[in-house]
Protein backbone atom coordinates (compact mmCIF):
# COMPACT_ATOMS: atom_id res chain seq x y z
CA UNK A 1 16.20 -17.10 6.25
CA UNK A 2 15.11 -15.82 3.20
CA UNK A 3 15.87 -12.19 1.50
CA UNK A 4 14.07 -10.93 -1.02
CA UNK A 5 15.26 -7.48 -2.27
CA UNK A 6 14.21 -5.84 -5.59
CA UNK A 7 15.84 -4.23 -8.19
CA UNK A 8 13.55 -1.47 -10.88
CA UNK A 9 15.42 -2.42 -14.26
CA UNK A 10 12.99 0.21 -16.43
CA UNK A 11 10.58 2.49 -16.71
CA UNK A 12 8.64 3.47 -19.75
CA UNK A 13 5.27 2.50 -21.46
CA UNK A 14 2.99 -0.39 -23.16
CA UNK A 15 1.88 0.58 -26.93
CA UNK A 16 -1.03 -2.67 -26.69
CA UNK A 17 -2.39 -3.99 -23.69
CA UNK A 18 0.63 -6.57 -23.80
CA UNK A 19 3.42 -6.16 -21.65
CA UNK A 20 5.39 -7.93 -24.24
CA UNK A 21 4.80 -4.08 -25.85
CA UNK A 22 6.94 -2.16 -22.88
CA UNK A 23 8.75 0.25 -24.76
CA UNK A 24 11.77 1.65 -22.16
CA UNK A 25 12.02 5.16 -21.49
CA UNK A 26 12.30 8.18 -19.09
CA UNK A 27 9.33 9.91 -20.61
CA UNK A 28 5.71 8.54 -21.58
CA UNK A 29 3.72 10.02 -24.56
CA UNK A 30 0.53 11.44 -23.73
CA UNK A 31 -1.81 8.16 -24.85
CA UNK A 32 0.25 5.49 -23.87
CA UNK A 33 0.12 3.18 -20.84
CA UNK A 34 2.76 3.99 -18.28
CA UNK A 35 4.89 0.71 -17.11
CA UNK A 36 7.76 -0.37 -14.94
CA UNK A 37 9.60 -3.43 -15.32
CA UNK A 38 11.03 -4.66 -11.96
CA UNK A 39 12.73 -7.87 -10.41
CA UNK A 40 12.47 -9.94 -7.07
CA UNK A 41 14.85 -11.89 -5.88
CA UNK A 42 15.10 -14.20 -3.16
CA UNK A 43 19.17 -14.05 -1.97
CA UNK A 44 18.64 -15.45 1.10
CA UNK A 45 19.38 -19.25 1.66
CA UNK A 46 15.80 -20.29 2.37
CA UNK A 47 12.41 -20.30 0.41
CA UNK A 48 10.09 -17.25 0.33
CA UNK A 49 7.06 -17.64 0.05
CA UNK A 50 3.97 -17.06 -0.23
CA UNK A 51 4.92 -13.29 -0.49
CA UNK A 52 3.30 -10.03 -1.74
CA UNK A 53 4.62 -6.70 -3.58
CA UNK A 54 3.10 -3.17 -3.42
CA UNK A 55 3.94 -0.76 -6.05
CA UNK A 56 3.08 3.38 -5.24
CA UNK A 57 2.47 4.88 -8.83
CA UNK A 58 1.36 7.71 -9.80
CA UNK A 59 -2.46 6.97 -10.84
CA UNK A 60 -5.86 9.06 -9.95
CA UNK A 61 -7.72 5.10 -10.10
CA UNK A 62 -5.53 3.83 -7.23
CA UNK A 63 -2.08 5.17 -6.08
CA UNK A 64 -1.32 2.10 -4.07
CA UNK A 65 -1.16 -1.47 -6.16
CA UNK A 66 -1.23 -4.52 -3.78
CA UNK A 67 -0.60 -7.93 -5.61
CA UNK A 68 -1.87 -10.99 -4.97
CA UNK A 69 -0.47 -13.97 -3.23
CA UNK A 70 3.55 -14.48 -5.39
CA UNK A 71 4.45 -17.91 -5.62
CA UNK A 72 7.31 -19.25 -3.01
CA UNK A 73 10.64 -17.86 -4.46
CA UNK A 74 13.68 -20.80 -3.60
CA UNK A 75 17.26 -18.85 -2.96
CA UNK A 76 18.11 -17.50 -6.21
CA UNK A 77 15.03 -17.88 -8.02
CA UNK A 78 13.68 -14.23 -9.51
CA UNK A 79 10.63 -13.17 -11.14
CA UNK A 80 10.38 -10.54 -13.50
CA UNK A 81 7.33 -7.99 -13.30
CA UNK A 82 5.73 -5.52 -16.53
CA UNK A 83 3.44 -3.25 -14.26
CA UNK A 84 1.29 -0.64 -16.51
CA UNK A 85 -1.05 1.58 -14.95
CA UNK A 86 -3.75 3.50 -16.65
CA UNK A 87 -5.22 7.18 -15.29
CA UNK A 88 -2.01 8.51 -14.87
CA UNK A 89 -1.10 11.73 -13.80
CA UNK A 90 0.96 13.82 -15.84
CA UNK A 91 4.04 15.40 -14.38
CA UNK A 92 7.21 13.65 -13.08
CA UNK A 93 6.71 11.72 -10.02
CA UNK A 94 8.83 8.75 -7.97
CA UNK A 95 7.38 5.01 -8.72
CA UNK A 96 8.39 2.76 -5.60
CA UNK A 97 7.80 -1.35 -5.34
CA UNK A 98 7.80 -3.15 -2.16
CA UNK A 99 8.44 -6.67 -1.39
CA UNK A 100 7.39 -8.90 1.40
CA UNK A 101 4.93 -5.36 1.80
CA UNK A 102 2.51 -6.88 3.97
CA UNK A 103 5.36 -8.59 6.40
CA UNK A 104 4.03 -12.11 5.80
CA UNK A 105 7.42 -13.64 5.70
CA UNK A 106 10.51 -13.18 8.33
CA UNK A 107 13.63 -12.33 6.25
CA UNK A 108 17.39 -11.54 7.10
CA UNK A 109 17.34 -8.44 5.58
CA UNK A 110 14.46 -6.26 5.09
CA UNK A 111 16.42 -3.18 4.02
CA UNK A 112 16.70 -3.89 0.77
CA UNK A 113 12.68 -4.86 0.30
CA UNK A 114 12.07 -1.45 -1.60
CA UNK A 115 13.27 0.32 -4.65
CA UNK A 116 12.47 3.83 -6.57
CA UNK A 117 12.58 5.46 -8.89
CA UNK A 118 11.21 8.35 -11.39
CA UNK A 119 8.66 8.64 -14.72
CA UNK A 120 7.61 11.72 -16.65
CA UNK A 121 3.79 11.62 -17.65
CA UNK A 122 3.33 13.84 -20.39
CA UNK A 123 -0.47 14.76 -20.52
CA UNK A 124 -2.47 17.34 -22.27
């Protein structure tokens, strides 16, 4: 079966609407674009896919991202993910991602589907 888990290399921010921009860090200035960087992995010994991801981050627009169709992931192939969100809320809150969050695919090991982590907003 497959197993994707996932693992949340950074936080920090985008300076341009590039994600080529992401700037790591533990705090965001007040006018920059918040932004995790994240991996999936499939380390299972069978193809995922198609799979989704959800990502809960702390936005006023919409606190729960669902993505759209990923493409199949063979064992040991990984993708790597620059998320920024925009109408943040300042403060410091948890960021989590999901894999597999809609339960599309059967894995061998779901435990390992989710990862968190923290980000300070600073706002005015």
């Amino acid at each position: 079966l497959p197993d994707l888990t996932v693992s949340i290399d950074a936080v920090g921010y985008l300076t341009s609407t590039s994600t080529d921009s992401f700037v790591p860090a533990s705090t965001v200035p007040n006018g920059d674009t918040p932004a995790v960087k994240f991996t999936v992995k499939n380390i299972g010994t069978n193809v995922a896919g198609p799979w989704r991801f959800s990502a809960t981050l702390p936005t006023s627009a919409t606190p729960r991202y669902e993505s759209i169709p990923q493409r199949a992931l063979n064992p040991g192939d990984y993708i790597v993910y620059t998320l920024g969100f925009t109408r943040a809320t300042p403060g410091t809150h948890a960021i989590s991602i999901t894999a597999n969050s809609d339960g599309a695919i059967t894995e061998s090991n779901t435990n390992n589907d989710t990862a968190t982590t923290t980000l300070t907003i600073l706002g005015s």
